[in-house]
N, C-alpha and C. Protein backbone atom coordinates (compact mmCIF):
# COMPACT_ATOMS: atom_id res chain seq x y z
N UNK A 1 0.85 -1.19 0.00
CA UNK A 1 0.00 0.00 0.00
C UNK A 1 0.88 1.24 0.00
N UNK A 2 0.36 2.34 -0.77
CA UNK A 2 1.20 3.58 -0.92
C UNK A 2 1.59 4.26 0.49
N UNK A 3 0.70 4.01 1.49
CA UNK A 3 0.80 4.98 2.85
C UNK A 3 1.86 4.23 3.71
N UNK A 4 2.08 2.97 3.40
CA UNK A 4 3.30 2.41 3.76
C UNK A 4 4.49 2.48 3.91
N UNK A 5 4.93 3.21 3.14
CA UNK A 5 5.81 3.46 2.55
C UNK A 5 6.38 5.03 3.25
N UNK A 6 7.62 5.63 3.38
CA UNK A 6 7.75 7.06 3.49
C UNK A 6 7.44 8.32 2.68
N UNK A 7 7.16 7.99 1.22
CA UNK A 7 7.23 9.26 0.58
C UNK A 7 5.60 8.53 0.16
N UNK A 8 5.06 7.91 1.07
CA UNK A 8 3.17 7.69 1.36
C UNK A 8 2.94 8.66 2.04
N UNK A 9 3.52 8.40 2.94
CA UNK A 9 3.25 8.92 4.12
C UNK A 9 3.28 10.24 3.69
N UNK A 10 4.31 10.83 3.78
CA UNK A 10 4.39 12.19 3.24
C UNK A 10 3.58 13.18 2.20
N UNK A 11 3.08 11.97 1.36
CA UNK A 11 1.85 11.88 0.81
C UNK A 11 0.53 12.31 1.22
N UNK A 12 0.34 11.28 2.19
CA UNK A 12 -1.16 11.68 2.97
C UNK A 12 -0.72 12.64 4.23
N UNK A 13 0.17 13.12 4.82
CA UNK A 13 0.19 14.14 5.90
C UNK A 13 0.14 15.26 4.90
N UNK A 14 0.72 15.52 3.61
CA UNK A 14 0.61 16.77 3.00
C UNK A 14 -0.78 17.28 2.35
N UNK A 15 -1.23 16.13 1.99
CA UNK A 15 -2.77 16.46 1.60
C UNK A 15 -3.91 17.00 3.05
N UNK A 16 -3.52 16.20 4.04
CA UNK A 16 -4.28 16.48 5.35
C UNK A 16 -3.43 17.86 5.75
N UNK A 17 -2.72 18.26 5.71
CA UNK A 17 -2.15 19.35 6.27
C UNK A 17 -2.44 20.54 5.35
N UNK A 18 -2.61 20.33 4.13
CA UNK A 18 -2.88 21.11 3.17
C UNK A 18 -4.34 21.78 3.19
N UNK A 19 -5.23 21.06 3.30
CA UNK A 19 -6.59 20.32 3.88
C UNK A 19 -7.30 21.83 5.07
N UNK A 20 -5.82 20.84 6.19
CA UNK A 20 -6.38 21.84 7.22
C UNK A 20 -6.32 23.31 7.34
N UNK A 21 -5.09 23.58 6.46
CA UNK A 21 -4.73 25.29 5.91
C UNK A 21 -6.25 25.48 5.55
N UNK A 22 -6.75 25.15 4.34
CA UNK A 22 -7.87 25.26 3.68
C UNK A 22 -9.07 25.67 4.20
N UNK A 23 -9.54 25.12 5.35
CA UNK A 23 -10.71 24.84 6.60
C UNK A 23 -10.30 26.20 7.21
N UNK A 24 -8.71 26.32 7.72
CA UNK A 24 -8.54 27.54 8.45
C UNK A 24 -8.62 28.65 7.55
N UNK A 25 -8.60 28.78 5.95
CA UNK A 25 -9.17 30.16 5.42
C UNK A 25 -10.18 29.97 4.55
N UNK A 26 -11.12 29.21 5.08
CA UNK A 26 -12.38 29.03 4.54
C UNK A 26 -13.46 30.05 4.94
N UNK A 27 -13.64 29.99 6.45
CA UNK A 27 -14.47 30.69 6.97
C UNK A 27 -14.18 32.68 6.50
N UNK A 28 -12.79 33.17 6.59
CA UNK A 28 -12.34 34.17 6.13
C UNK A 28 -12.84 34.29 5.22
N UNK A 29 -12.88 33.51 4.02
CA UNK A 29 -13.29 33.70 2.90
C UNK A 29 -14.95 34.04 2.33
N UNK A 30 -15.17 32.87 3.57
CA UNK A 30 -16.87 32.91 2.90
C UNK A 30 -17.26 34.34 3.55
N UNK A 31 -16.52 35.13 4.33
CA UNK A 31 -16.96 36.20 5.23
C UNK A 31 -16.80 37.06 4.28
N UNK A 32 -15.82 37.17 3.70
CA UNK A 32 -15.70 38.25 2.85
C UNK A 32 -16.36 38.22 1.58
N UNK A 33 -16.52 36.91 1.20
CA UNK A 33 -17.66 36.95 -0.15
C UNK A 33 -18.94 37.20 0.58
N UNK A 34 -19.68 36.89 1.76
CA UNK A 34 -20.48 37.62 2.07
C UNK A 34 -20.46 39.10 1.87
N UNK A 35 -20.01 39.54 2.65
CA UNK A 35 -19.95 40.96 2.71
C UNK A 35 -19.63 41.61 1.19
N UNK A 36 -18.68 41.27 0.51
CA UNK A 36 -18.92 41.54 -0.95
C UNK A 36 -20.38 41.76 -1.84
N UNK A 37 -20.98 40.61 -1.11
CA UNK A 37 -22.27 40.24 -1.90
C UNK A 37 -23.20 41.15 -1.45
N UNK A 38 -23.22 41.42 0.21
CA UNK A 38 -24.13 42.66 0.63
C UNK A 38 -23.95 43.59 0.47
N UNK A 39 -22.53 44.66 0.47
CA UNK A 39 -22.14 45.40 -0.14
C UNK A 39 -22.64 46.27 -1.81
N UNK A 40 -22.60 44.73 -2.43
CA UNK A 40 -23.00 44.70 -4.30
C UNK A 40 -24.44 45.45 -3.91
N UNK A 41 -25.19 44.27 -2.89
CA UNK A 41 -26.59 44.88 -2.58
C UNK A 41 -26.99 46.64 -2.64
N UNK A 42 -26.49 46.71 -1.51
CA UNK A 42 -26.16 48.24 -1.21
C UNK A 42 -26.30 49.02 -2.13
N UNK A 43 -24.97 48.81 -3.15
CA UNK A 43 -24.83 49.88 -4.03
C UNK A 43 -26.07 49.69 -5.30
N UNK A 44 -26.16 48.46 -5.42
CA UNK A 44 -27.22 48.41 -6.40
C UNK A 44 -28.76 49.27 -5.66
N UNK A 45 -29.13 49.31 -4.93
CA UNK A 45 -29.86 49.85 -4.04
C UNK A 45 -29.96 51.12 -3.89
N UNK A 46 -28.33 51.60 -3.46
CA UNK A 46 -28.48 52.90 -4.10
C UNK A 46 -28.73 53.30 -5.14
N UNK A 47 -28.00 52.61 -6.36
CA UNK A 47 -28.47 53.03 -8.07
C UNK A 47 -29.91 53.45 -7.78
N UNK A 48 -30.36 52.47 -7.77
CA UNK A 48 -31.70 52.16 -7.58
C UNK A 48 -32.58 53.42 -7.25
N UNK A 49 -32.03 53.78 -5.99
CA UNK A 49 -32.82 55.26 -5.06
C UNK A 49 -32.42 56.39 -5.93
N UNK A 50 -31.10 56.56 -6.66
CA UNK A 50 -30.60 57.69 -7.44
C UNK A 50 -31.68 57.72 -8.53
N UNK A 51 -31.89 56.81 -9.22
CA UNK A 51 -32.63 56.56 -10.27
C UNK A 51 -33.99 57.62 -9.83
N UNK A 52 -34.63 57.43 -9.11
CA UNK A 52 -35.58 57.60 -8.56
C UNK A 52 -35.78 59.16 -7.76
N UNK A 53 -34.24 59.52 -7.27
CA UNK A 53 -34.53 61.00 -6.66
C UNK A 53 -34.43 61.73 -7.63
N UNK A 54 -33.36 61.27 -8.92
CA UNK A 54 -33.18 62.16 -10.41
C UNK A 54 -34.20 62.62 -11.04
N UNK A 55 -35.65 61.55 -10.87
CA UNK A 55 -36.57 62.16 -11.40
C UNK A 55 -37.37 63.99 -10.71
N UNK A 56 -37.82 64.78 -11.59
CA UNK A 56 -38.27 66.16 -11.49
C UNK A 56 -39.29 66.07 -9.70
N UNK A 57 -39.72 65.04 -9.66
CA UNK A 57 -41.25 65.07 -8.27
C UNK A 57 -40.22 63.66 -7.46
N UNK A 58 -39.58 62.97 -8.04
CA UNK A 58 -38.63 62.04 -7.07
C UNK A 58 -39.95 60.82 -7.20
N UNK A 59 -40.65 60.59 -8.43
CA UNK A 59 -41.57 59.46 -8.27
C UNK A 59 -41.40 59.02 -9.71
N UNK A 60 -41.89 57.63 -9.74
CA UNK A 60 -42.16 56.80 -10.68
C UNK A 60 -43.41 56.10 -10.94
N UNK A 61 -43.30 55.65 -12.06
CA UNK A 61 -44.89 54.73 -12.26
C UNK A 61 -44.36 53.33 -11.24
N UNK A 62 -45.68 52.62 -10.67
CA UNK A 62 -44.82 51.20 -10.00
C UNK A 62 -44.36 50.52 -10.95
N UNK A 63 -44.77 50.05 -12.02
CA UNK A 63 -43.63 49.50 -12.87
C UNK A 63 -42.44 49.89 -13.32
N UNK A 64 -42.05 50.85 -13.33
CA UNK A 64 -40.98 51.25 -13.09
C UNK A 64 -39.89 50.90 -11.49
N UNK A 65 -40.72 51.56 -10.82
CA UNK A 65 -40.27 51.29 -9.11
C UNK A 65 -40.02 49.40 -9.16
N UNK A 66 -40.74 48.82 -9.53
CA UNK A 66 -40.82 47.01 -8.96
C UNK A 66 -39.68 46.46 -10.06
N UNK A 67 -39.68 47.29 -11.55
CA UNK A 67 -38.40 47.04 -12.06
C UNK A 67 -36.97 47.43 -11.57
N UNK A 68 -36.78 48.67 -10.85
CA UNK A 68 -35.50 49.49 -10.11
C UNK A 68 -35.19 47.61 -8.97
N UNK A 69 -36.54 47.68 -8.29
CA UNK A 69 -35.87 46.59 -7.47
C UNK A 69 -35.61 45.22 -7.37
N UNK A 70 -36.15 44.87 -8.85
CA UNK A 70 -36.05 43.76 -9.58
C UNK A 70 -34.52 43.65 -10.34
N UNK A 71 -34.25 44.96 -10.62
CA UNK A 71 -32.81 45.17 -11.44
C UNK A 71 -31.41 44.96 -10.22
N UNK A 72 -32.27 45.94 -8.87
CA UNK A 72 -31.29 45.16 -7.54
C UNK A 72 -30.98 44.48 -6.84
N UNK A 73 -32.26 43.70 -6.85
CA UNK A 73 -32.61 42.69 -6.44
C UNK A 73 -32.52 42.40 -4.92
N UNK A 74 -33.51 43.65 -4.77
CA UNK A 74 -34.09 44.06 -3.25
C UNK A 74 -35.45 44.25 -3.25
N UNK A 75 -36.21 43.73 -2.01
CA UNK A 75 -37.10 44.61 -1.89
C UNK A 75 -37.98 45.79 -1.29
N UNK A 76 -37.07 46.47 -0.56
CA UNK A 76 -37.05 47.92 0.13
C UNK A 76 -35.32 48.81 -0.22
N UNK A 77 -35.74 49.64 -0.34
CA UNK A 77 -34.66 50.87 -0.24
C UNK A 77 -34.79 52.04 0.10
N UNK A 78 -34.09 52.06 1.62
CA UNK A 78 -34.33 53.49 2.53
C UNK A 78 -32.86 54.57 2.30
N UNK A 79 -33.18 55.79 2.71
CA UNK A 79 -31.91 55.87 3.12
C UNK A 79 -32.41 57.34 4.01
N UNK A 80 -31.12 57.05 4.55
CA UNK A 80 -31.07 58.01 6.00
C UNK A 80 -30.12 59.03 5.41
N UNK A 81 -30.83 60.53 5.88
CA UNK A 81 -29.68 61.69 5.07
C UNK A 81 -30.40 62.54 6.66
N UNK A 82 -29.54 63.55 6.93
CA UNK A 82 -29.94 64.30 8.31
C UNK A 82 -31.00 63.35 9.01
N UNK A 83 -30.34 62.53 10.00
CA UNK A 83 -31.51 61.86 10.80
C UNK A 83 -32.72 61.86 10.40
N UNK A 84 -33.09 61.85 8.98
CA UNK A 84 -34.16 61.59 8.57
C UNK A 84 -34.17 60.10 7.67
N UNK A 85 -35.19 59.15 8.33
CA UNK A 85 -35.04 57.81 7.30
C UNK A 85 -36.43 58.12 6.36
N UNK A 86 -35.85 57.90 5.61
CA UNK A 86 -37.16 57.45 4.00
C UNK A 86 -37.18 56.04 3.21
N UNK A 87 -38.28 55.60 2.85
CA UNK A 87 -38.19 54.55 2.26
C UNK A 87 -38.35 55.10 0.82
N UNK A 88 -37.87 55.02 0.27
CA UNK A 88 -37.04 55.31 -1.36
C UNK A 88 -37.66 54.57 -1.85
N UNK A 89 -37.81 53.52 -2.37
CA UNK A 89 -38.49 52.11 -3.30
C UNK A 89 -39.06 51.08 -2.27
N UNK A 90 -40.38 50.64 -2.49
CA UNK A 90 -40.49 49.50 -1.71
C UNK A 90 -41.59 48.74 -2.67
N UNK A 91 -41.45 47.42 -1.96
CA UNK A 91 -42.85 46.29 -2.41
C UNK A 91 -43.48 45.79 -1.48
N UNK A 92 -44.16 45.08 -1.72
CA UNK A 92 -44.74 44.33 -0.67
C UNK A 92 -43.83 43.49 -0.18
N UNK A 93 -44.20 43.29 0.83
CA UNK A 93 -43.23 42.28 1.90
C UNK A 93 -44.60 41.48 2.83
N UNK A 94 -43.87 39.88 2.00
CA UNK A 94 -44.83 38.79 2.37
C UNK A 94 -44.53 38.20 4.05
N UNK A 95 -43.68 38.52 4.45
CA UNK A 95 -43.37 38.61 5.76
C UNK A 95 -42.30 40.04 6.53
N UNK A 96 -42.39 39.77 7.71
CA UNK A 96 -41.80 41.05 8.45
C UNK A 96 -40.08 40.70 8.35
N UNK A 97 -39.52 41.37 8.29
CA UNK A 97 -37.91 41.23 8.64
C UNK A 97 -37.31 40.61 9.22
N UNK A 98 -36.36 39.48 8.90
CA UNK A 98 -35.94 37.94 10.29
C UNK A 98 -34.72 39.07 11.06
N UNK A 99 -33.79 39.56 10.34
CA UNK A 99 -32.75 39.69 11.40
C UNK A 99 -32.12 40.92 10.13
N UNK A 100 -31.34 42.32 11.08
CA UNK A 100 -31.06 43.02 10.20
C UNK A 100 -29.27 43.06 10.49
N UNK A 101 -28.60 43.21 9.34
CA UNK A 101 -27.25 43.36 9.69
C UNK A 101 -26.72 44.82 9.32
N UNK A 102 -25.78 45.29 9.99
CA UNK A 102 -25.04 46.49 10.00
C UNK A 102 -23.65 46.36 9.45
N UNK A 103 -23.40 46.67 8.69
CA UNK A 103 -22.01 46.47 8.30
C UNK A 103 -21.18 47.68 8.18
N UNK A 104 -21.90 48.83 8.62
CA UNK A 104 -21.10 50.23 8.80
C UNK A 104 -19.24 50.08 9.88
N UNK A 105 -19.70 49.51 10.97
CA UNK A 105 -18.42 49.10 11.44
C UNK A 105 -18.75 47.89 12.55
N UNK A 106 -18.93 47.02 11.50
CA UNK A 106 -18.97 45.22 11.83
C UNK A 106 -17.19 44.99 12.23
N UNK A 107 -17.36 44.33 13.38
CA UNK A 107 -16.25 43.38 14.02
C UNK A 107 -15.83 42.34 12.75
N UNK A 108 -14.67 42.30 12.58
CA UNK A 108 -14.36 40.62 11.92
C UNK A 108 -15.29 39.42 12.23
N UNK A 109 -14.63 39.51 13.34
CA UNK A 109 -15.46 38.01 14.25
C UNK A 109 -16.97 38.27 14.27
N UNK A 110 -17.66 39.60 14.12
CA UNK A 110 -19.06 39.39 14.24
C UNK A 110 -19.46 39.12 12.34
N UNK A 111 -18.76 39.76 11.51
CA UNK A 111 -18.85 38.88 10.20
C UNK A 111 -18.38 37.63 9.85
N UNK A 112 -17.69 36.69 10.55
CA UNK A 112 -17.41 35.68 10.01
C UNK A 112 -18.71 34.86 11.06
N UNK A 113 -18.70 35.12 12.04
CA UNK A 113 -19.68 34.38 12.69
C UNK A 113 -21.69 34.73 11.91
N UNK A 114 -21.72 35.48 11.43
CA UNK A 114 -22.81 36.10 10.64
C UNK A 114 -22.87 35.09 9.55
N UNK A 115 -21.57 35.05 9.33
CA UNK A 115 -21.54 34.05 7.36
C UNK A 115 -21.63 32.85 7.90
N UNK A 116 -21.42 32.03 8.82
CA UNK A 116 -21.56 30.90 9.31
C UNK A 116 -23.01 30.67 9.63
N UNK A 117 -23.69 31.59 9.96
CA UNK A 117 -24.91 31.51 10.66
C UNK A 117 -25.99 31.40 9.41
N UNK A 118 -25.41 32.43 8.22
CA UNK A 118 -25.64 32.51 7.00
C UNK A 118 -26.11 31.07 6.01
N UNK A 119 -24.48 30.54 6.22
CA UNK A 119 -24.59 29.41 5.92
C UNK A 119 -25.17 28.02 5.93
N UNK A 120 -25.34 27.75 7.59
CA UNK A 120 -26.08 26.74 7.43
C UNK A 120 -27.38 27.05 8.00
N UNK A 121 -27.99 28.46 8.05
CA UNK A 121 -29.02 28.43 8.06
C UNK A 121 -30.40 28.36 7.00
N UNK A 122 -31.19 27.29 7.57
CA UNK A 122 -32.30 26.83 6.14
C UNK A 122 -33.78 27.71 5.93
N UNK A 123 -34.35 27.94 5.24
CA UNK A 123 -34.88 28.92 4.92
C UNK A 123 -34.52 29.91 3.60
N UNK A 124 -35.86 31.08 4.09
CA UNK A 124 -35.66 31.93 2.75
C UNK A 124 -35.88 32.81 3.72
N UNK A 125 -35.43 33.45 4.66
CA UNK A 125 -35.58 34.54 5.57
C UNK A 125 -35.07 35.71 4.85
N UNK A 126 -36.06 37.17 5.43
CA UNK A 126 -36.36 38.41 4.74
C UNK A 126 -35.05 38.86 5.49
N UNK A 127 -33.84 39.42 4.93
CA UNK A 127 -32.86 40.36 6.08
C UNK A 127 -32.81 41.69 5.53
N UNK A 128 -32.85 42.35 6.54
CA UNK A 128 -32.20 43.70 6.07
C UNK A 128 -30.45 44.51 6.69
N UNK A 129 -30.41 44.84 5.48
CA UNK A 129 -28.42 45.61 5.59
C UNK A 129 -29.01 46.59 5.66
N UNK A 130 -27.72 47.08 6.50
CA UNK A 130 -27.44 48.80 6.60
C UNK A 130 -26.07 49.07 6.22
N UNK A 131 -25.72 49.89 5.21
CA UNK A 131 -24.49 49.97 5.05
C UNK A 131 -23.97 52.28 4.85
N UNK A 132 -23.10 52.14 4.77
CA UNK A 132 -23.18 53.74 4.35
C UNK A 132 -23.16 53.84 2.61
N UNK A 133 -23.56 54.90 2.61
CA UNK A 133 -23.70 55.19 1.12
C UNK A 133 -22.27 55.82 0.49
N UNK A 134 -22.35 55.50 -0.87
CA UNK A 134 -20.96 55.92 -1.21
C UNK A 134 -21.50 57.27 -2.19
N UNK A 135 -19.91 57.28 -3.36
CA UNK A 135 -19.91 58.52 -3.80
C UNK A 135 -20.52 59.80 -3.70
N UNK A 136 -20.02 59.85 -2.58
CA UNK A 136 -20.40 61.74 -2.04
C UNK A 136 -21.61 61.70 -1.21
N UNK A 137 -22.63 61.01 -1.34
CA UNK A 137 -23.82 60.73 -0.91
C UNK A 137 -23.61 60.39 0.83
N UNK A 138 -23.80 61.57 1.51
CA UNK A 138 -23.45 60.89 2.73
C UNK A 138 -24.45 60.65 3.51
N UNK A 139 -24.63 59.80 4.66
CA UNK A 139 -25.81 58.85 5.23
C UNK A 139 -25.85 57.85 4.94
N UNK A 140 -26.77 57.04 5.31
CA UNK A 140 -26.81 55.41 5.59
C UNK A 140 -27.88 54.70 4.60
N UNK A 141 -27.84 53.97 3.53
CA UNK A 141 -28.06 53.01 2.79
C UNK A 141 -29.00 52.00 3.59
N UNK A 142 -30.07 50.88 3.27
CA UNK A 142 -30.80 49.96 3.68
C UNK A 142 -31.27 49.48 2.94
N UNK A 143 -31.09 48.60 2.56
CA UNK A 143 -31.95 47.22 1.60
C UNK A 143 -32.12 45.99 2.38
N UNK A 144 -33.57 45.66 1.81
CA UNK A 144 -33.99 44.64 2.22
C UNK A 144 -34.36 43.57 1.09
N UNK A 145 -33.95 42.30 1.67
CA UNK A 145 -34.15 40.89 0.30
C UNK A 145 -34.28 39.79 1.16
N UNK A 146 -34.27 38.79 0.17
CA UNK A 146 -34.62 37.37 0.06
C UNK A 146 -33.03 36.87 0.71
N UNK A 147 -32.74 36.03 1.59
CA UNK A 147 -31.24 35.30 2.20
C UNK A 147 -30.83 34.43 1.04
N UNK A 148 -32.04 33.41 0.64
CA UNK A 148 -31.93 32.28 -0.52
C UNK A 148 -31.21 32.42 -1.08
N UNK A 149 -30.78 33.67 -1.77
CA UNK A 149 -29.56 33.84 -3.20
C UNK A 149 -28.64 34.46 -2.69
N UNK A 150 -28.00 34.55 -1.72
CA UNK A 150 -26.95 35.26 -0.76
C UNK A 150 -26.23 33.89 -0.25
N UNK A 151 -27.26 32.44 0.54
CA UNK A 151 -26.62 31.53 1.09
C UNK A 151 -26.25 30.52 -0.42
N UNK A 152 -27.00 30.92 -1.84
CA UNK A 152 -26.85 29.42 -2.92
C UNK A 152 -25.73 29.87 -3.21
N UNK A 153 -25.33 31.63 -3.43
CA UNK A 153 -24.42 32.03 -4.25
C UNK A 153 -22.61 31.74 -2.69
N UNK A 154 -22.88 32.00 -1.44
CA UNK A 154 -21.85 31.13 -0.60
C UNK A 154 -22.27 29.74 -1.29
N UNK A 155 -22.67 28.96 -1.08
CA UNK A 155 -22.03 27.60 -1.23
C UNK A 155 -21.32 27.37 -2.11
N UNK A 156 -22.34 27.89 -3.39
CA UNK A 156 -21.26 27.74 -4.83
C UNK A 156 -19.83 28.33 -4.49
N UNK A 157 -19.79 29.28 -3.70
CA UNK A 157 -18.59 29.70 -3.71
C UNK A 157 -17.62 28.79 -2.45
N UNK A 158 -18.26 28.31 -1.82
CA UNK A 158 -17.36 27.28 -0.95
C UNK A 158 -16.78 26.02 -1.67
N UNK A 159 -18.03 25.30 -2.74
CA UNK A 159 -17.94 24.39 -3.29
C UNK A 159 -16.09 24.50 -4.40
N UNK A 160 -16.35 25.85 -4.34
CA UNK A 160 -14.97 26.51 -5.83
C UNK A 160 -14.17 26.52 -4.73
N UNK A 161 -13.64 26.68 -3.68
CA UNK A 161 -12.74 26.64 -2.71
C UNK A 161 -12.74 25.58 -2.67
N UNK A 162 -13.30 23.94 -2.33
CA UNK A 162 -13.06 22.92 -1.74
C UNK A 162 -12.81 22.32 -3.51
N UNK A 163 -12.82 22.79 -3.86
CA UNK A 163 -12.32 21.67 -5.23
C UNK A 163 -11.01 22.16 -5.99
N UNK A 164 -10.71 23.64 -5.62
CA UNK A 164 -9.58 23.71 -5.81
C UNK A 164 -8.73 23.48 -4.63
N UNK A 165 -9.06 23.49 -3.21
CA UNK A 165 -8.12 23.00 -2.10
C UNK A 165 -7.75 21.37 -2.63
N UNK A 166 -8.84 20.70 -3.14
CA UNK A 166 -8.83 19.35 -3.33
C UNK A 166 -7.05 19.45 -3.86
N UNK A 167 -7.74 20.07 -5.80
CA UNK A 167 -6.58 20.29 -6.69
C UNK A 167 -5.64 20.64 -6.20
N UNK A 168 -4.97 21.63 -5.17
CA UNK A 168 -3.62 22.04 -4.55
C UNK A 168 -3.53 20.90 -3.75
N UNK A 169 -4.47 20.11 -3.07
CA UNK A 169 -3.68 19.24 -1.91
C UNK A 169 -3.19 18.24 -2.45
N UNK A 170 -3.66 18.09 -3.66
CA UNK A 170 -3.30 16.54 -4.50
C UNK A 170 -2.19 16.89 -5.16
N UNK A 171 -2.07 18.14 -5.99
CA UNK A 171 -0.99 18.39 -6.39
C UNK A 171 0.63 18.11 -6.03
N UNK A 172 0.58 19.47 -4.80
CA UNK A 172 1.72 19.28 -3.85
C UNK A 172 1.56 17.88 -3.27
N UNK A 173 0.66 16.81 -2.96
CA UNK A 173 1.45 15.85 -2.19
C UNK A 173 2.18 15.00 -3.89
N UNK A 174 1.53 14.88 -4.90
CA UNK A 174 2.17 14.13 -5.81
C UNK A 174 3.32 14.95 -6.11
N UNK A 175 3.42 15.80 -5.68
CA UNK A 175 4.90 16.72 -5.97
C UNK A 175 5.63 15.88 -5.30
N UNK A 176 5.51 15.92 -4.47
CA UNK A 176 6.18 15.87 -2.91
C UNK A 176 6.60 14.10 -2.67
N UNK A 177 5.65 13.87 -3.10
CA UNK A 177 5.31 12.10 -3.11
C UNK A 177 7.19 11.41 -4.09
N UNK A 178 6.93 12.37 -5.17
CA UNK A 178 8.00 12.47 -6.61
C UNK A 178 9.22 12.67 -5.96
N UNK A 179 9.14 13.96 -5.36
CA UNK A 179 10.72 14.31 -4.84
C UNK A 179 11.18 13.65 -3.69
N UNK A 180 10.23 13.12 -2.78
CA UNK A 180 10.73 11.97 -1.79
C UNK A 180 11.53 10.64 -2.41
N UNK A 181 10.48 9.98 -3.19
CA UNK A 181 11.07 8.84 -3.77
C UNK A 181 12.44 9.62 -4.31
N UNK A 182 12.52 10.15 -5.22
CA UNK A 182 13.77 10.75 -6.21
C UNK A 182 14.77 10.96 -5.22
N UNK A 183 14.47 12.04 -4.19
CA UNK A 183 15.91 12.09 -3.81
C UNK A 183 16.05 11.78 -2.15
N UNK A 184 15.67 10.74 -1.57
CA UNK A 184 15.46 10.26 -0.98
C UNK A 184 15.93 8.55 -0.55
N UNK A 185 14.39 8.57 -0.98
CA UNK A 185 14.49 6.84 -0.89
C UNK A 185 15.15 6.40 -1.66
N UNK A 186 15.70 6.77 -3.41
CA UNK A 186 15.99 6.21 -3.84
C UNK A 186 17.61 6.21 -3.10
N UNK A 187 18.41 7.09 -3.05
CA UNK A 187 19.98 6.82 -2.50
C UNK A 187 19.89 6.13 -1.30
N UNK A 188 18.95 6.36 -0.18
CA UNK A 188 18.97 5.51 0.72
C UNK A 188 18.51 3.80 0.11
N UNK A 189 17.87 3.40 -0.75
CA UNK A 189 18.17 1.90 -0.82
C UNK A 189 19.22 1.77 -1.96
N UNK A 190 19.92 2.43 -2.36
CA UNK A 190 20.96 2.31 -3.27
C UNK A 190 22.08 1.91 -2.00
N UNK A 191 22.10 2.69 -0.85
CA UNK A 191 23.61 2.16 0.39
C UNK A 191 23.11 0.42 0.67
């Protein structure tokens, strides 16, 4: 058997060690493609509200409005300018709000623990972000959506991490597996 052997061995500790690197910047990762993804929200959200204050009276026909948040793929957009909040675009909302996140000045650890919670939680729960608004626009941003396409689009993206960790762990150990035998084992059973 290959694990028998020393440059096995070396084999399967490099793939498991490789492995465990992987696990330890997994969670980092999915945190930050979260937040990427709510972020995207945000700004699309804002588009969205700009669209909408540009007009002459700051109104639209609702087909227009249910397209802005169909194009952001939200369904509320507030924003806060002088301690005043407004709801900018909205739809109906088939239930009330599960849990709202702040990402104005989120802890690390309270975003990676968020994306975890994210993750294996089941459902289609309503969340709402708060984020700040960008280009020049100062005050606070809020959209509200569907979790469903926030947790399919993490997995897919975990799934692309664990299949290329696969590919690097297999790699380097058949590297490794090569240069053991080569310069190794082979001079030691040559004495």
């Amino acid at each position: 058997m290959v694990f028998n052997t020393l440059s096995g061995r070396f084999l399967g500790l490099t793939i498991v060690f490789v492995m465990i690197a992987e696990v330890l910047i997994f969670v980092p990762s999915v945190s930050r493609f979260r937040v990427d993804y709510l972020e995207t929200r945000l700004d699309l959200g804002q588009l969205a509200a700009l669209a909408l204050l540009a007009t002459p009276d700051e109104a639209v026909s609702d087909d227009l409005e249910q397209e802005l948040l169909q194009t952001a793929e939200v369904l509320n957009v507030a924003l806060q300018r002088d301690q005043v909040r407004e709801l900018v675009l909205s739809s109906d909302m088939p239930n009330p709000v599960d849990e709202t996140f702040d990402l104005r000045d989120a802890p690390t650890t309270t975003l990676m623990r968020d994306a975890v919670r994210t993750y294996f939680t089941t459902g289609n729960r309503i969340i709402r972000v708060k984020g700040k608004t960008r280009q020049g626009m100062e005050g606070v941003i809020e959209v509200t959506f569907y979790e469903a396409p926030l947790r399919a689009a993490m997995v897919a993206y975990g799934l692309r991490i664990l299949y290329l960790s696969l590919v690097i762990s297999i790699a380097t150990a058949a590297l490794l597996f090569f240069a053991v035998r080569r310069f190794i084992v082979r001079p030691i059973q040559r004495v």
